[in-house]
Protein backbone atom coordinates (compact mmCIF):
# COMPACT_ATOMS: atom_id res chain seq x y z
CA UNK A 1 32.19 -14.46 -27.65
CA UNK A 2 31.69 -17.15 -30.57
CA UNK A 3 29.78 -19.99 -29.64
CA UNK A 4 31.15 -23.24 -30.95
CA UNK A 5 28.02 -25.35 -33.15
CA UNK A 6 29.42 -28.78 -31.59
CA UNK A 7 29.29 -28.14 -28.29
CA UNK A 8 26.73 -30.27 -26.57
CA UNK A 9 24.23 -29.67 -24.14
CA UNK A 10 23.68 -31.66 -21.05
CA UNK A 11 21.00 -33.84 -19.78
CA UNK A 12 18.12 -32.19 -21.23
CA UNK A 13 19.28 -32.02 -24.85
CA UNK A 14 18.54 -28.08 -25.20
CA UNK A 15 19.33 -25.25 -23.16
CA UNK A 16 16.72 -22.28 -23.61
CA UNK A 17 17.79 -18.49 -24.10
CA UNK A 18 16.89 -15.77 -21.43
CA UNK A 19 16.71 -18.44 -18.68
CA UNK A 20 17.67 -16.90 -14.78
CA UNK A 21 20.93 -16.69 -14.12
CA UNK A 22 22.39 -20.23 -12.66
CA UNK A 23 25.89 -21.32 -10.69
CA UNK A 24 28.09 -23.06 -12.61
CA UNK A 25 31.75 -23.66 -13.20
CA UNK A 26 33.83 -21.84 -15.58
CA UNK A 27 37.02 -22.87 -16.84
CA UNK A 28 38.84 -20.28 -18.72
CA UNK A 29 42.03 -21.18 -21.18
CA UNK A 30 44.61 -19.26 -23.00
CA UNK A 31 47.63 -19.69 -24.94
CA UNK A 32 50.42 -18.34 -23.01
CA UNK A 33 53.25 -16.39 -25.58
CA UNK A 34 55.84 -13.88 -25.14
CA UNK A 35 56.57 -11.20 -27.30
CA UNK A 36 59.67 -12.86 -28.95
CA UNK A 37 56.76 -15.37 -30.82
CA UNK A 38 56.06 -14.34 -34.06
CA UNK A 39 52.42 -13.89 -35.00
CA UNK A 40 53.05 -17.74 -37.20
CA UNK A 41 53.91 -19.47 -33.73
CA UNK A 42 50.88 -18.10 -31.85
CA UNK A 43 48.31 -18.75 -34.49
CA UNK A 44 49.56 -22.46 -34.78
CA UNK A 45 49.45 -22.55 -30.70
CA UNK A 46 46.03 -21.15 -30.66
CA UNK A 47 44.89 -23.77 -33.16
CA UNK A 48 46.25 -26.53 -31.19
CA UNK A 49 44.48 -24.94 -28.38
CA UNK A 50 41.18 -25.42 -29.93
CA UNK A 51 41.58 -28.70 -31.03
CA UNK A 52 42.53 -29.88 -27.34
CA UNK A 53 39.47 -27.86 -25.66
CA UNK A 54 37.56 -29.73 -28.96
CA UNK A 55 38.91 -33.13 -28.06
CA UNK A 56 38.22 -32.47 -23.72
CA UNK A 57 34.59 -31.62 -24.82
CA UNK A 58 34.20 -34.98 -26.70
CA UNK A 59 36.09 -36.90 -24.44
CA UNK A 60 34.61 -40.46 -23.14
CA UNK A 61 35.57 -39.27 -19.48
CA UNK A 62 33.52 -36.50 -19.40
CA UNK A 63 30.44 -37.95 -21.54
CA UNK A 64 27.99 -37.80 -18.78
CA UNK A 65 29.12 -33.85 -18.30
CA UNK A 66 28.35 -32.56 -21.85
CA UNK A 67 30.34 -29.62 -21.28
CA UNK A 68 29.75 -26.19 -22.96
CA UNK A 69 32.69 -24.72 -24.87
CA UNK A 70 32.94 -20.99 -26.11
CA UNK A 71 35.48 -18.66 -27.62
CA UNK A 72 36.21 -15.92 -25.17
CA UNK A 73 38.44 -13.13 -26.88
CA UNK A 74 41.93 -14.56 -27.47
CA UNK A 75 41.31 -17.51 -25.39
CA UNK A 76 38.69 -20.09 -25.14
CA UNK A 77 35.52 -20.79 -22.15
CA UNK A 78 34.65 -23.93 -20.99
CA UNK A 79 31.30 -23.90 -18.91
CA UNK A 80 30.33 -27.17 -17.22
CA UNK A 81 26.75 -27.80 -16.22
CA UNK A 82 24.95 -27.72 -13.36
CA UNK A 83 24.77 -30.45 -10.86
CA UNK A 84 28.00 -32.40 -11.27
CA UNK A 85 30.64 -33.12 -8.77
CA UNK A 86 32.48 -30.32 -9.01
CA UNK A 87 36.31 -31.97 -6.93
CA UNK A 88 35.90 -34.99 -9.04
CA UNK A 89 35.62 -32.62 -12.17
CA UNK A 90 38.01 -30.47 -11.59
CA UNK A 91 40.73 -33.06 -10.73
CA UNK A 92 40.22 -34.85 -14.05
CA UNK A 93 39.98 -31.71 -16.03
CA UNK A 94 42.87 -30.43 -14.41
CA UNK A 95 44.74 -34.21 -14.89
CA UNK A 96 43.28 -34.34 -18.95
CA UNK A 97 44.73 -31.10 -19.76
CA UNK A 98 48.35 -31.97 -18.15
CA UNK A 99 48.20 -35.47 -19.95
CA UNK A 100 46.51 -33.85 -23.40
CA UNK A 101 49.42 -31.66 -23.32
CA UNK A 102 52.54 -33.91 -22.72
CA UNK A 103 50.80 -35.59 -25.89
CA UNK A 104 50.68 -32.91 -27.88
CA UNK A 105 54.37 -31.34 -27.00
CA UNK A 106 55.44 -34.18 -27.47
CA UNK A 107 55.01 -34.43 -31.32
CA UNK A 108 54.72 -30.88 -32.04
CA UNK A 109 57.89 -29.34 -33.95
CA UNK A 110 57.20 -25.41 -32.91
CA UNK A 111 56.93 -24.28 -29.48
CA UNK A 112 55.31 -26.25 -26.78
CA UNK A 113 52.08 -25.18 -26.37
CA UNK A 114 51.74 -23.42 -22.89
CA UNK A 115 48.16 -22.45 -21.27
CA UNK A 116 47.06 -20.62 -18.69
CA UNK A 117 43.86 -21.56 -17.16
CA UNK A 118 41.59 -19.91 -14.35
CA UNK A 119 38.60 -21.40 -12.59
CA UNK A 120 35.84 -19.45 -10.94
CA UNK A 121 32.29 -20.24 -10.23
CA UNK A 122 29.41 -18.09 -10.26
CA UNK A 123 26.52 -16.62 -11.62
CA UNK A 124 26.00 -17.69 -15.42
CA UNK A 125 23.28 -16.09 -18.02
CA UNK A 126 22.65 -17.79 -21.93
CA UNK A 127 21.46 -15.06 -24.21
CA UNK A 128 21.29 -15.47 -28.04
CA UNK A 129 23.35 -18.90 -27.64
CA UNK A 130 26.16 -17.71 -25.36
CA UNK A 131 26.73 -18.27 -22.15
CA UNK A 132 27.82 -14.73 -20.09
CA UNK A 133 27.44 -13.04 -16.46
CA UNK A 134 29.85 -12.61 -13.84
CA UNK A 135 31.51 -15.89 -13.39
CA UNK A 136 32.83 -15.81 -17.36
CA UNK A 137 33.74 -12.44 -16.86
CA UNK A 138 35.59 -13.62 -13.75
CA UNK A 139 37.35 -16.82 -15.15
CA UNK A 140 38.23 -14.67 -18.12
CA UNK A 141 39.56 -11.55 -16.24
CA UNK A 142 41.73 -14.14 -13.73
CA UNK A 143 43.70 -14.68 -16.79
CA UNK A 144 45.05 -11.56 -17.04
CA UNK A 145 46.40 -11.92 -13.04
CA UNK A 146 49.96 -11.39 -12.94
CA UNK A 147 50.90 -14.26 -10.91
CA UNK A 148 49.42 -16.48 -13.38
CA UNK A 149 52.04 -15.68 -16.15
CA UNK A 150 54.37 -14.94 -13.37
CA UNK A 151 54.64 -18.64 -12.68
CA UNK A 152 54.28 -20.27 -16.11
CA UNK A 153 57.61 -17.68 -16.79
CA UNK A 154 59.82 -19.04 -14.10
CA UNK A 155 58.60 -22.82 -14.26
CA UNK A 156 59.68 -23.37 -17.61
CA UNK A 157 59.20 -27.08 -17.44
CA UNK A 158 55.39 -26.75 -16.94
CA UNK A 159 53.57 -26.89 -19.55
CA UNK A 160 50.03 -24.91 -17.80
CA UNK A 161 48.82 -23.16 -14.89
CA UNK A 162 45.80 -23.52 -12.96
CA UNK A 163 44.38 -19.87 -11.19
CA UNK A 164 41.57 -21.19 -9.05
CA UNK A 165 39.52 -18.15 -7.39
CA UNK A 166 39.13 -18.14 -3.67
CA UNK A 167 35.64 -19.19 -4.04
CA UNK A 168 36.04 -22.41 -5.81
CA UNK A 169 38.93 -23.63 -4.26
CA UNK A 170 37.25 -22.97 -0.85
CA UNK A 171 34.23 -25.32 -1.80
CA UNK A 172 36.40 -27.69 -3.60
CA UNK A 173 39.03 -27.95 -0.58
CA UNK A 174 35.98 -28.41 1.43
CA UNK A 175 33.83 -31.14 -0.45
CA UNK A 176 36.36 -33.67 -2.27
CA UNK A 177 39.71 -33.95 -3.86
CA UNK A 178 41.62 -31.40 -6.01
CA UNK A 179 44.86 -30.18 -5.21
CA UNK A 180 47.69 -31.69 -4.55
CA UNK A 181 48.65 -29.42 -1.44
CA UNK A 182 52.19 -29.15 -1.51
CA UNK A 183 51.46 -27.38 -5.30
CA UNK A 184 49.20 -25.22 -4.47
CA UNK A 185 50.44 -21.53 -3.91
CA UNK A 186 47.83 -18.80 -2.10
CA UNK A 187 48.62 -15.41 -4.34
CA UNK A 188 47.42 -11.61 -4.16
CA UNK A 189 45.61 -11.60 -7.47
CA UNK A 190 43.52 -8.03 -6.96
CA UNK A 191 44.23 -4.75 -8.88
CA UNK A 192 46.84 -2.82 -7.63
CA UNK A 193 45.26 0.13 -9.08
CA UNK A 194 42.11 -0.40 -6.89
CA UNK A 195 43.93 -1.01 -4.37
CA UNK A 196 42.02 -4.23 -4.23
CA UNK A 197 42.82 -7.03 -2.17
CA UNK A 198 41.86 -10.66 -3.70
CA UNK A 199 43.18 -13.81 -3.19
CA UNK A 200 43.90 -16.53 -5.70
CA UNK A 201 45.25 -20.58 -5.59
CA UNK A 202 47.74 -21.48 -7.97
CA UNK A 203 48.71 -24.90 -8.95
CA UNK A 204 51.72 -25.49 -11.58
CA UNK A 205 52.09 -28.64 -12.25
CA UNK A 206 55.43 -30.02 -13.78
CA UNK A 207 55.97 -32.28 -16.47
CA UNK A 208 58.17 -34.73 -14.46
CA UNK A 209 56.40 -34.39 -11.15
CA UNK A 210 52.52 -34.46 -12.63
CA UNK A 211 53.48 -38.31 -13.94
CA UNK A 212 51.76 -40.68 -12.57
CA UNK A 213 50.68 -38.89 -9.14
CA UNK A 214 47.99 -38.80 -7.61
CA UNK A 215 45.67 -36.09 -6.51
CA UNK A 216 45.33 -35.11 -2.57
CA UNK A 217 42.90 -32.96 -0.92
CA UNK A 218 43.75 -29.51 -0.09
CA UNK A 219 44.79 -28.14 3.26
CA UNK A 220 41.41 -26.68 4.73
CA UNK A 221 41.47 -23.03 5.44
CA UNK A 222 40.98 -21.60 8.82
């Protein structure tokens, strides 16, 4: 992973290497392509990509969050710090990224840009300047879950969609306001191979629908 020099650090100015690991929120993001784009089209996307994660992390709406940003393999990490409210977050992340898009589709002469994006929280670790443990590894490995490119591939009017692990969607159905709940999907996201069985919430929001709406709570579970 590349760490990015302009991302800033919240609240205390500095974040210190080799500190214990600590819960926070990632947000991982990737271009979506298909094997029919040529290597020009993906490049370009991924650039695009960067400058909208650039733009989210600079942002006015989230100046008081500060939020750490991080190249993670093909895609891109965004790590949010520690003691924020993590429903009100999310649903203007989530809202920013649907909005940022529609604006940048909209004038773009190549393909739309389409992202997938998972959210887990977890344990995080910062050694020699970038952030790792097992909630990156987890956003970033959620990317890879079928369903996620399953649903971007037969909603071709959306222009992203949101994996949320069990974990954070429990705390975030629990504590505030996320999801709208007629969107959100519950789907078997564990490895086949390991016969593992893991559950995952999937939002796709459309371009039509996502204008204007608000955001509802989701359904509680159990």
């Amino acid at each position: 992973m590349t760490w990015f020099r302009h991302a800033r650090f919240a609240h205390s100015g500095s974040v210190d290497d080799n500190l214990p690991g600590i819960r926070r929120v990632c947000v991982a993001v990737k271009v979506e392509h298909h094997r029919d784009h040529n290597a020009a089209d993906v490049a370009a996307a991924r650039r695009q990509l960067s400058r909208l994660l650039a733009d989210l992390c600079m942002s006015p709406e989230f100046d008081d969050l500060l939020p750490y940003r991080q190249r993670a393999g093909d895609g891109e990490v965004v790590v949010l710090p520690v003691g924020i409210d993590e429903p009100r977050t999310m649903t203007s992340l989530v809202n920013w990224l649907v909005h940022a898009l529609r604006r940048t589709n909209s004038g773009w002469v190549g393909r739309n840009v389409r992202l997938r994006v998972a959210v887990h929280e977890g344990i995080t670790t910062l050694i020699g300047g970038v952030f790792d443990g097992p909630a990156v590894k987890k956003a970033c490995t959620l990317l890879g879950a079928l369903p996620l490119g399953a649903a971007l591939a037969s909603a071709p009017m959306a222009d992203l969609a949101v994996l949320f692990s069990d974990r954070i969607y429990a705390d975030l159905g629990d504590l505030g306001q996320c999801l709208p709940p007629e969107d959100v999907t519950s789907v078997e996201i564990g490895d086949p191979a390991s016969r593992s069985r893991e559950v995952g919430w999937l939002l796709v929001p459309e371009r039509e629908a996502a204008v204007g709406r608000g955001v509802a709570p989701p359904p509680r579970k159990g």
